[in-house]
N, C-alpha and C. Protein backbone atom coordinates (compact mmCIF):
# COMPACT_ATOMS: atom_id res chain seq x y z
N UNK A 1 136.38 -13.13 134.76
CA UNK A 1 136.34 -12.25 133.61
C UNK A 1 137.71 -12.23 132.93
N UNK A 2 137.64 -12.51 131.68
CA UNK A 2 139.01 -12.49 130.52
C UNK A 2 139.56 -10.70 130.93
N UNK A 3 140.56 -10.77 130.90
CA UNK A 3 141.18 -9.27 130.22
C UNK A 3 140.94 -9.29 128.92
N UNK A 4 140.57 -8.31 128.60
CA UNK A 4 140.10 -7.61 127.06
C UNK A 4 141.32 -7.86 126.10
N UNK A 5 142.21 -7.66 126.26
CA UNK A 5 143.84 -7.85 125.66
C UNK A 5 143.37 -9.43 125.51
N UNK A 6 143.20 -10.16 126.39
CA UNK A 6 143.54 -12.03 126.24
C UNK A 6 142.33 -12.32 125.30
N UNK A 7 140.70 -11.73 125.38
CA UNK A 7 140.24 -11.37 124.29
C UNK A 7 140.31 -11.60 123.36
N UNK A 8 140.89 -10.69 123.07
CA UNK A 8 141.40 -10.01 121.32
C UNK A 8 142.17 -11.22 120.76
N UNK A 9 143.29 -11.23 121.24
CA UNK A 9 144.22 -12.09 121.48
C UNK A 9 143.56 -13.83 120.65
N UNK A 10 142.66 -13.90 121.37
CA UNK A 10 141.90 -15.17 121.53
C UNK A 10 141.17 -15.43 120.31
N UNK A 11 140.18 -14.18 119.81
CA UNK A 11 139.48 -14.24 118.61
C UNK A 11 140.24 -13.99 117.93
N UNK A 12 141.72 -13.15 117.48
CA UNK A 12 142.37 -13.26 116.40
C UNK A 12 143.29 -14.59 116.10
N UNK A 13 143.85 -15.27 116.95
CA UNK A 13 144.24 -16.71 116.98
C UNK A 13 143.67 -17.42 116.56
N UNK A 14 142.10 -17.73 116.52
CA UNK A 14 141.21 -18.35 116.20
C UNK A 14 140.96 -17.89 115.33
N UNK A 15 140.51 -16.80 114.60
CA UNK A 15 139.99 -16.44 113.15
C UNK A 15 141.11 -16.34 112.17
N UNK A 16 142.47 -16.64 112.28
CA UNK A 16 143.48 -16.92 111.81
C UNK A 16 144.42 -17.98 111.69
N UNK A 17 143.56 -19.01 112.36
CA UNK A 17 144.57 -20.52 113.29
C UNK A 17 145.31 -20.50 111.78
N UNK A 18 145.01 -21.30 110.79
CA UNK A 18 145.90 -21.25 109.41
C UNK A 18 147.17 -20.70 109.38
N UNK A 19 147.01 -19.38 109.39
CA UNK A 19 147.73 -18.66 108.79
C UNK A 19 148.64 -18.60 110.65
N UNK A 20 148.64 -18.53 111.72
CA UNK A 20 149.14 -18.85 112.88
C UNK A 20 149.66 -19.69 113.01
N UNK A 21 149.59 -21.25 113.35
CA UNK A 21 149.43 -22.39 112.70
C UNK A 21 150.78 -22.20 112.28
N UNK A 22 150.95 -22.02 110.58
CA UNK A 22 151.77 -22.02 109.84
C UNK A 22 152.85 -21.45 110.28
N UNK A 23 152.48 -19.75 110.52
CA UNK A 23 154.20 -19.14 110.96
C UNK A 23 154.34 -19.63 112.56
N UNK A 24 153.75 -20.22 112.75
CA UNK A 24 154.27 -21.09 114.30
C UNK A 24 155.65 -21.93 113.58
N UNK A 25 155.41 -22.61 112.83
CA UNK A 25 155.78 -24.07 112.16
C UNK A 25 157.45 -23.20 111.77
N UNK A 26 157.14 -22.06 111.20
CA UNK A 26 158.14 -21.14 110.75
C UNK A 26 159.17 -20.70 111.87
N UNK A 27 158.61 -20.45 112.73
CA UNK A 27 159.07 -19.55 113.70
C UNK A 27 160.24 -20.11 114.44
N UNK A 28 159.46 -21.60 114.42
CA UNK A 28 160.09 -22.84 115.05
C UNK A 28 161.80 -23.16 114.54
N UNK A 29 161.17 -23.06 113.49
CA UNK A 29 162.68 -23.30 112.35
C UNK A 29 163.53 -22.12 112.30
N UNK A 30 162.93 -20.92 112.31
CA UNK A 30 164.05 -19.83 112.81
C UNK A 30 164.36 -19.74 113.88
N UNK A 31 164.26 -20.25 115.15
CA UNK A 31 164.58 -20.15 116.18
C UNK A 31 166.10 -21.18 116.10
N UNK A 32 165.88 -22.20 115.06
CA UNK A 32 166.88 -23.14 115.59
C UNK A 32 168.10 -23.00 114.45
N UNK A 33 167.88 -22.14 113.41
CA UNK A 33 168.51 -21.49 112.26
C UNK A 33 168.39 -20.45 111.58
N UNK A 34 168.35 -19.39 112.16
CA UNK A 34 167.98 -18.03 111.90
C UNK A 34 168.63 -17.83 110.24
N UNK A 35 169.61 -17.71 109.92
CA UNK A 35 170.39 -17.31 108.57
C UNK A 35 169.82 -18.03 107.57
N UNK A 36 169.31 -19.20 107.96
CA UNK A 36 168.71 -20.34 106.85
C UNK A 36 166.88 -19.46 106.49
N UNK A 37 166.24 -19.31 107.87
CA UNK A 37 165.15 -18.96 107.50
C UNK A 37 164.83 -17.65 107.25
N UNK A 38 165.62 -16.55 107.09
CA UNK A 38 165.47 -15.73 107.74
C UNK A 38 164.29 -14.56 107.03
N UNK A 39 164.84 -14.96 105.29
CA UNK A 39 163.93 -13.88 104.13
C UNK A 39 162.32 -15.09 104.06
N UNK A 40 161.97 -16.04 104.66
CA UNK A 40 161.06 -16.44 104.86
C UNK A 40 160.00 -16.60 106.26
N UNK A 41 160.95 -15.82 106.91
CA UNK A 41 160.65 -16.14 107.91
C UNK A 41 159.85 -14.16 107.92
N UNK A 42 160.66 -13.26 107.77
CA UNK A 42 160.25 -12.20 107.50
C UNK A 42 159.10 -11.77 106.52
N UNK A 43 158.94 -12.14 105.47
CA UNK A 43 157.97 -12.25 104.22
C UNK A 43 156.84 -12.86 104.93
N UNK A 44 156.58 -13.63 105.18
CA UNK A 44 155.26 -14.56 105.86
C UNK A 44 155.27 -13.66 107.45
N UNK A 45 156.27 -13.48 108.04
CA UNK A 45 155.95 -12.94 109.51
C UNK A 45 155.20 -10.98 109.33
N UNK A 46 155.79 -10.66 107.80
CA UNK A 46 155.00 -9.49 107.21
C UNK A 46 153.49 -9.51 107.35
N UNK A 47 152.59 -10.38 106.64
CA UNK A 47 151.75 -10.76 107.12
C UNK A 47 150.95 -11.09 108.14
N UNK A 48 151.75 -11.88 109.30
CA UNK A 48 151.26 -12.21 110.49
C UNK A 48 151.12 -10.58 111.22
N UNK A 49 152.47 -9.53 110.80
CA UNK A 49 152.60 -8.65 111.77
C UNK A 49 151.16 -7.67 111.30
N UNK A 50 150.70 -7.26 109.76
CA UNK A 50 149.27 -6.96 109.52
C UNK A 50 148.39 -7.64 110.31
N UNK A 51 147.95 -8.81 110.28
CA UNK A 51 146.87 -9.24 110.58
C UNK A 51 147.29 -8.89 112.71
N UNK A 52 148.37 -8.99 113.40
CA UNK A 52 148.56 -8.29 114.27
C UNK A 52 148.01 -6.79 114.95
N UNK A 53 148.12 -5.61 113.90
CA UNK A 53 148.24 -4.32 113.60
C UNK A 53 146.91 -4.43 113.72
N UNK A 54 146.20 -4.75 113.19
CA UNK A 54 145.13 -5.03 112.79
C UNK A 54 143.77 -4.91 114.08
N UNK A 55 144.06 -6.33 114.74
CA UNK A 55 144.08 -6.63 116.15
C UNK A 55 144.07 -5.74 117.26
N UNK A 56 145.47 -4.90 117.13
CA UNK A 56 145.43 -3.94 118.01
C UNK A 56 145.28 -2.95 118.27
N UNK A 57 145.23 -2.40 116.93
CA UNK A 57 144.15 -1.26 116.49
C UNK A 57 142.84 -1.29 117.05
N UNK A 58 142.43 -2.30 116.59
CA UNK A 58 140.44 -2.73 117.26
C UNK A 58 140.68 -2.82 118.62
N UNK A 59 141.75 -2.86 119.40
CA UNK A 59 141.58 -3.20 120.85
C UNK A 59 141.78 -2.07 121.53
N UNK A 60 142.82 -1.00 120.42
CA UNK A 60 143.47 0.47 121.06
C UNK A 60 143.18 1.39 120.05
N UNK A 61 143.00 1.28 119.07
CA UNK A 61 142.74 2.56 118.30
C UNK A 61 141.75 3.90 118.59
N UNK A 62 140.58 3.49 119.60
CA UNK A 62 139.67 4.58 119.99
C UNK A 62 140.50 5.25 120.83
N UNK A 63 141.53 5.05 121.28
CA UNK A 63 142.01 5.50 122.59
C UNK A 63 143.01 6.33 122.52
N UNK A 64 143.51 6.09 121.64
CA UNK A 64 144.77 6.82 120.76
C UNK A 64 144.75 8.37 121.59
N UNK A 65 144.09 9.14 120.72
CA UNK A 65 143.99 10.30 121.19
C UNK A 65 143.19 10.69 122.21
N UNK A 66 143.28 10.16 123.07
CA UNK A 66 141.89 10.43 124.31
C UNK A 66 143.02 10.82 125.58
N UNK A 67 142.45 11.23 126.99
CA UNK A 67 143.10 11.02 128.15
C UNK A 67 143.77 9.82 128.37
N UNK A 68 143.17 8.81 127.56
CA UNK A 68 143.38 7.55 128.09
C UNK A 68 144.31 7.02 127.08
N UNK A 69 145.83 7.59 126.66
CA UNK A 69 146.47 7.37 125.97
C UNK A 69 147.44 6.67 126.53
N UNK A 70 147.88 6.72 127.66
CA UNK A 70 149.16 5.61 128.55
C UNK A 70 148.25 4.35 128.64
N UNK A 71 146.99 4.26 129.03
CA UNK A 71 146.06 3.25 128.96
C UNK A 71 146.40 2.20 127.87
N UNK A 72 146.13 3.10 126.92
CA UNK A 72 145.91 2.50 125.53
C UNK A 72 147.49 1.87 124.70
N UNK A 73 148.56 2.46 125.53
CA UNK A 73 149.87 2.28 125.04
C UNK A 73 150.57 0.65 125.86
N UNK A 74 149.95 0.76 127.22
CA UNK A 74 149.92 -0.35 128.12
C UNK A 74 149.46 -1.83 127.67
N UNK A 75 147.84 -1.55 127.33
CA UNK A 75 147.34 -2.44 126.63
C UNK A 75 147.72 -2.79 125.46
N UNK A 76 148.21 -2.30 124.86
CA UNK A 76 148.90 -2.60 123.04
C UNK A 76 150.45 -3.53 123.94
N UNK A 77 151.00 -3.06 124.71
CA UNK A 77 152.37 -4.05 125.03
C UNK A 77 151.73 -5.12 125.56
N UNK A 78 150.24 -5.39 126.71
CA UNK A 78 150.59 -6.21 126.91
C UNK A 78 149.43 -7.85 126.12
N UNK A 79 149.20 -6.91 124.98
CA UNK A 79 148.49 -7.72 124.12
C UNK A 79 149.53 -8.44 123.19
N UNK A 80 151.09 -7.74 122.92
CA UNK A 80 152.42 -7.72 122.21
C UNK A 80 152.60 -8.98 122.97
N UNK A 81 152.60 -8.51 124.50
CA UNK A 81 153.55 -9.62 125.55
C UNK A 81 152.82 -11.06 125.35
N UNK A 82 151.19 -11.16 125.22
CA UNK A 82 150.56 -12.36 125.34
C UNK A 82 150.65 -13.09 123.78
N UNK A 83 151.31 -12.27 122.79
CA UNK A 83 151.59 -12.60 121.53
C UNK A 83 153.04 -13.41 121.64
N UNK A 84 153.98 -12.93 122.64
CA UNK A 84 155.34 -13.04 122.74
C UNK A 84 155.65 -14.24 123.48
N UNK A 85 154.22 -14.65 123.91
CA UNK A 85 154.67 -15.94 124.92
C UNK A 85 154.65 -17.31 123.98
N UNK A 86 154.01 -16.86 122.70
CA UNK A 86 153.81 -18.23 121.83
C UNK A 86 155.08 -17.99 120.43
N UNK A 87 155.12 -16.93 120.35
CA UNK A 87 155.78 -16.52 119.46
C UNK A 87 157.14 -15.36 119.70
N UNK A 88 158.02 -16.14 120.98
CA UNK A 88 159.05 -14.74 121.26
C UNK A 88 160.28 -14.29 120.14
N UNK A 89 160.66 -14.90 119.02
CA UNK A 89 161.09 -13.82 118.17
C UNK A 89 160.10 -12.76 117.33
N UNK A 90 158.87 -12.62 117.58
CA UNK A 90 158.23 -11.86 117.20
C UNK A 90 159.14 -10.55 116.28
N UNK A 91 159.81 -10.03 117.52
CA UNK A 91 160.42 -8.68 117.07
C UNK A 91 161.55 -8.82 115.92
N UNK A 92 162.29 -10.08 115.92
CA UNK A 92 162.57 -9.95 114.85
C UNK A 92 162.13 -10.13 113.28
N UNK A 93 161.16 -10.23 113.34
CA UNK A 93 160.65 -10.00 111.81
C UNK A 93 161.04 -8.62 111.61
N UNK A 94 161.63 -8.42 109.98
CA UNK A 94 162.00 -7.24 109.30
C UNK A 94 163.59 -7.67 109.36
N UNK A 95 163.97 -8.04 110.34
CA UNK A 95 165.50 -8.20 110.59
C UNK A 95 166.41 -8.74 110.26
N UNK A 96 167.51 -8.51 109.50
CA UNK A 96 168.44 -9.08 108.71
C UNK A 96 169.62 -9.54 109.62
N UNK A 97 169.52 -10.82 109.58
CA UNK A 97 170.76 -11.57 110.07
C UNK A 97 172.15 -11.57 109.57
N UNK A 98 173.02 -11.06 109.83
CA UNK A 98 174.17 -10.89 109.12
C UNK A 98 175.27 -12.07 109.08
């Protein structure tokens, strides 16, 4: 049996390969020149981080306010973490390189 997180994970990768795909291609290039990519790399990773939000909402959003709120806070990191293994500057999108 999949974990529900690898899931999600799985059908949004796939109903997005394109647009994944692409800021992969991106991601790549900021990793090896951050200052060069950086207002493109953010602008397009804007996007990726919606269609993200998105994702994890449908996987955690019922849960939000329930008992089952550490549950639901767990599963959102480690749906983040299985995002972070293909894509680990994730977190910096938004972030200005100085």
């Amino acid at each position: 049996m999949v974990a529900k997180f690898k899931e999600t994970f799985e059908e949004m990768v796939t109903k997005y390969e394109k647009e994944f795909d692409g800021f992969q291609e991106l991601h790549d290039k900021y990793e090896l020149d951050p200052r060069k990519w950086q207002a493109e790399f953010n602008s397009e990773g804007a996007k990726i981080m919606e269609i993200i939000r998105t994702y994890e909402n449908k996987l955690c959003g019922h849960m939000e306010n329930t008992q089952n709120a550490t549950y639901s806070a767990n599963l959102a990191e480690k749906f983040r973490n299985e995002i972070k293994r293909y894509l680990p500057k994730l977190d910096m999108i938004g972030v200005t390189v100085g």
